[in-house]
C-alpha atoms as a PDB file:
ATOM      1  CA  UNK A   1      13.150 136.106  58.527  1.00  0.00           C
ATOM      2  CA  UNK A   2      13.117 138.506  61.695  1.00  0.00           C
ATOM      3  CA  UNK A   3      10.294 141.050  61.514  1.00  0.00           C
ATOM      4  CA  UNK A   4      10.765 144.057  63.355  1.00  0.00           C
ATOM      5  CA  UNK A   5       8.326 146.752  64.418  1.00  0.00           C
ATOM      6  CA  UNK A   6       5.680 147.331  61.818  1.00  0.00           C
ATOM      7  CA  UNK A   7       6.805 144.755  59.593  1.00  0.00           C
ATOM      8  CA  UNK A   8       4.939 141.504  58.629  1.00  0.00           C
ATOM      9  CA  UNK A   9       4.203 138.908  56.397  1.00  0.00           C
ATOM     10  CA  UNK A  10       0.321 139.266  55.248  1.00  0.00           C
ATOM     11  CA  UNK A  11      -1.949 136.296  54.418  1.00  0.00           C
ATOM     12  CA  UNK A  12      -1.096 135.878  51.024  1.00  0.00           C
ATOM     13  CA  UNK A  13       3.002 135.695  51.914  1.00  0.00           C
ATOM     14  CA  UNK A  14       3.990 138.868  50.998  1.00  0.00           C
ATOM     15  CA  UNK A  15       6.471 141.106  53.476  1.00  0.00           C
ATOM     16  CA  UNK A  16       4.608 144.207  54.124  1.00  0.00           C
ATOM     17  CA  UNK A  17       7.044 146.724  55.722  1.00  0.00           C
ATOM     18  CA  UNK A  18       4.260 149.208  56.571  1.00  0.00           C
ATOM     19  CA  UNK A  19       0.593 149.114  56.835  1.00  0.00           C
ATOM     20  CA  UNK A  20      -1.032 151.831  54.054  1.00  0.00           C
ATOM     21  CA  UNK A  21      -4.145 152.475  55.786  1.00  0.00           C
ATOM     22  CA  UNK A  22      -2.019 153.627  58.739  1.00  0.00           C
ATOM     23  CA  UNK A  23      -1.985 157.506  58.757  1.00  0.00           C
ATOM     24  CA  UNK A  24       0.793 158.023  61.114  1.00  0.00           C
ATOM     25  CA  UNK A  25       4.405 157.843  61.273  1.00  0.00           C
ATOM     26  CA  UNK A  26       5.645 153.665  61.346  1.00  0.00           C
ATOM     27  CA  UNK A  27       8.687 151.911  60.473  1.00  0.00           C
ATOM     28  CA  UNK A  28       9.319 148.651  59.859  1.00  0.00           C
ATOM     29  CA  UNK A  29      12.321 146.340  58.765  1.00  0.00           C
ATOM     30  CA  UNK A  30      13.054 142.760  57.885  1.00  0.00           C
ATOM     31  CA  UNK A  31      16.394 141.291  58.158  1.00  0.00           C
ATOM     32  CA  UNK A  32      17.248 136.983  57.090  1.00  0.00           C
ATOM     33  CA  UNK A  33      18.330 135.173  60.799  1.00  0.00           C
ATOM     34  CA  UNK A  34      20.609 133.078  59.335  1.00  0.00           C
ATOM     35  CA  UNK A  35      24.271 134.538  58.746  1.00  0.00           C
ATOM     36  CA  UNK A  36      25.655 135.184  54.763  1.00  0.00           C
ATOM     37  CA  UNK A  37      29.414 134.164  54.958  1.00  0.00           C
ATOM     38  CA  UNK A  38      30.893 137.403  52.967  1.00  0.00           C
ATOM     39  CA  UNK A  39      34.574 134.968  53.265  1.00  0.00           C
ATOM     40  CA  UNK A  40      35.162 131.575  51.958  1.00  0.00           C
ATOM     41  CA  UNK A  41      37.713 130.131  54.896  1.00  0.00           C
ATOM     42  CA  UNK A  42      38.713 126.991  52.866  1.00  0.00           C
ATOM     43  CA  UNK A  43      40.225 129.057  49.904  1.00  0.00           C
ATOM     44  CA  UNK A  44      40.470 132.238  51.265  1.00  0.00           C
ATOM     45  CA  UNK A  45      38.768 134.472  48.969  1.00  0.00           C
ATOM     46  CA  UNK A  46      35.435 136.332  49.403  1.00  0.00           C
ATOM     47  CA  UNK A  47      32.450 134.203  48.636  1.00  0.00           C
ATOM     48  CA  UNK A  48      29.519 135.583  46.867  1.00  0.00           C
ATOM     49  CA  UNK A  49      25.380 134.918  46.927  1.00  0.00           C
ATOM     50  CA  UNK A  50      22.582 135.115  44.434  1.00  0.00           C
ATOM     51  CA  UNK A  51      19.501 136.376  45.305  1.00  0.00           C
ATOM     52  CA  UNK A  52      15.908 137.518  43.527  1.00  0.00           C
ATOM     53  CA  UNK A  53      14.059 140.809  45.083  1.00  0.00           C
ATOM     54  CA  UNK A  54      10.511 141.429  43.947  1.00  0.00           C
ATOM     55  CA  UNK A  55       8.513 144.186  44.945  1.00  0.00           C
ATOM     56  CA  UNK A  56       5.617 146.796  44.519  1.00  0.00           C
ATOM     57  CA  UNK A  57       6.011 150.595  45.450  1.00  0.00           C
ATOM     58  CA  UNK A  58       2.357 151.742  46.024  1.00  0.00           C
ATOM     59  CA  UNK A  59       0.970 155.220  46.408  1.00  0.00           C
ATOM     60  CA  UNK A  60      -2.063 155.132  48.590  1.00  0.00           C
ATOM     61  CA  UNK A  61      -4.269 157.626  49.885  1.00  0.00           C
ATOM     62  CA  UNK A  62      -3.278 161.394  49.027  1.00  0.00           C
ATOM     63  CA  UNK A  63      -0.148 162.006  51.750  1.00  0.00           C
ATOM     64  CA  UNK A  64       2.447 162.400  49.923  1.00  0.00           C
ATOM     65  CA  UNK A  65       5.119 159.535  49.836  1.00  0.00           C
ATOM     66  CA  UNK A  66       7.968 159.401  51.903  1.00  0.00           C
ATOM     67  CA  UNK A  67       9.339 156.282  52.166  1.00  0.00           C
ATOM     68  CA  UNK A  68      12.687 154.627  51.527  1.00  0.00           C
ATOM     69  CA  UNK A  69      13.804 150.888  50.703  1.00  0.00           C
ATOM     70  CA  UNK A  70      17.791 149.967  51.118  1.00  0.00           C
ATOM     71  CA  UNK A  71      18.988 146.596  50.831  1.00  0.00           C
ATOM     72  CA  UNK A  72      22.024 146.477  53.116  1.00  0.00           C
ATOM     73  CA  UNK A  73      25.090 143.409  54.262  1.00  0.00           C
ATOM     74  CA  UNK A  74      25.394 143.846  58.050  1.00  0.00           C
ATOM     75  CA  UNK A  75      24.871 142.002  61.286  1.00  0.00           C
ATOM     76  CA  UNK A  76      21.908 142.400  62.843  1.00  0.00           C
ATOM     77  CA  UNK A  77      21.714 145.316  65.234  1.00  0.00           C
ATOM     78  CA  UNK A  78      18.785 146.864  67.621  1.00  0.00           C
ATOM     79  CA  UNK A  79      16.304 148.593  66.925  1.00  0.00           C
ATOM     80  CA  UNK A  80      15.942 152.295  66.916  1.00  0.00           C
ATOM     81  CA  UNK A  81      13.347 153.643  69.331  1.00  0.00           C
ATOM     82  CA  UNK A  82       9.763 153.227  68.511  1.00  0.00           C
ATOM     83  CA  UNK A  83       8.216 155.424  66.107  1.00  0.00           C
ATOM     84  CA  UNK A  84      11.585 157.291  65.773  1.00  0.00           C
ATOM     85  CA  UNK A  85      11.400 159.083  62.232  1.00  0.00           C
ATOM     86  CA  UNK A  86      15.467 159.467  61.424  1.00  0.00           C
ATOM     87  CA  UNK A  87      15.822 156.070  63.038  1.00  0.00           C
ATOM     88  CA  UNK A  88      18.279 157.518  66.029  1.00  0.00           C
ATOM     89  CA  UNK A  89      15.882 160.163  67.812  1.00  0.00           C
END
C-alpha cells in the first residue's frame, strides 16, 4: 500500500486516513502499488476481483464532519498540493 500525505497505518494495523485530534484542514489517501488487470489478455474478456472493505466512520470532537470516503479503479496519479481542500487549488 502507498500512503500519501496524512495517511498511515497506526500501531494496531489499521489505515488511518486522517489524524482526529488534528484541528486543521488534512487529507490523506491510500492507493494498492501493485496493478489490478481490469482485462483478461488470454481470453479476451474483462477480468474481475473480490475484495473485503472494513471500516469505522467516527465523530470526534464537536467540528462538525466533513469528510468523504470513495473507493475508485484508476492508475495512480500525483498528488494534489498540500493541504489543498477541493484537491486541485
Amino acid at each position: 500500500i502507498t500512503l500519501e500525505e496524512d495517511a498511515k497505518i497506526s500501531a494496531s494495523g489499521v489505515l488511518e486516513l486522517n489524524d482526529p485530534k488534528d484541528t486543521n484542514v488534512f487529507v490523506g489517501r491510500a492507493f494498492y502499488t501493485l496493478p489490478v488487470p481490469i482485462w483478461d489478455p488470454s481470453t479476451g474478456n474483462v477480468a474481475s476481483f473480490i475484495t473485503t472493505f472494513s471500516f469505522v466512520l467516527e465523530n470526534v470532537g464537536t467540528k462538525v464532519p466533513a469528510d468523504g470516503l470513495v473507493f475508485l479503479h484508476q492508475q495512480m496519479l500525483p498528488f494534489p498540493a498540500p493541504q489543498s481542500v477541493d484537491g486541485w487549488e
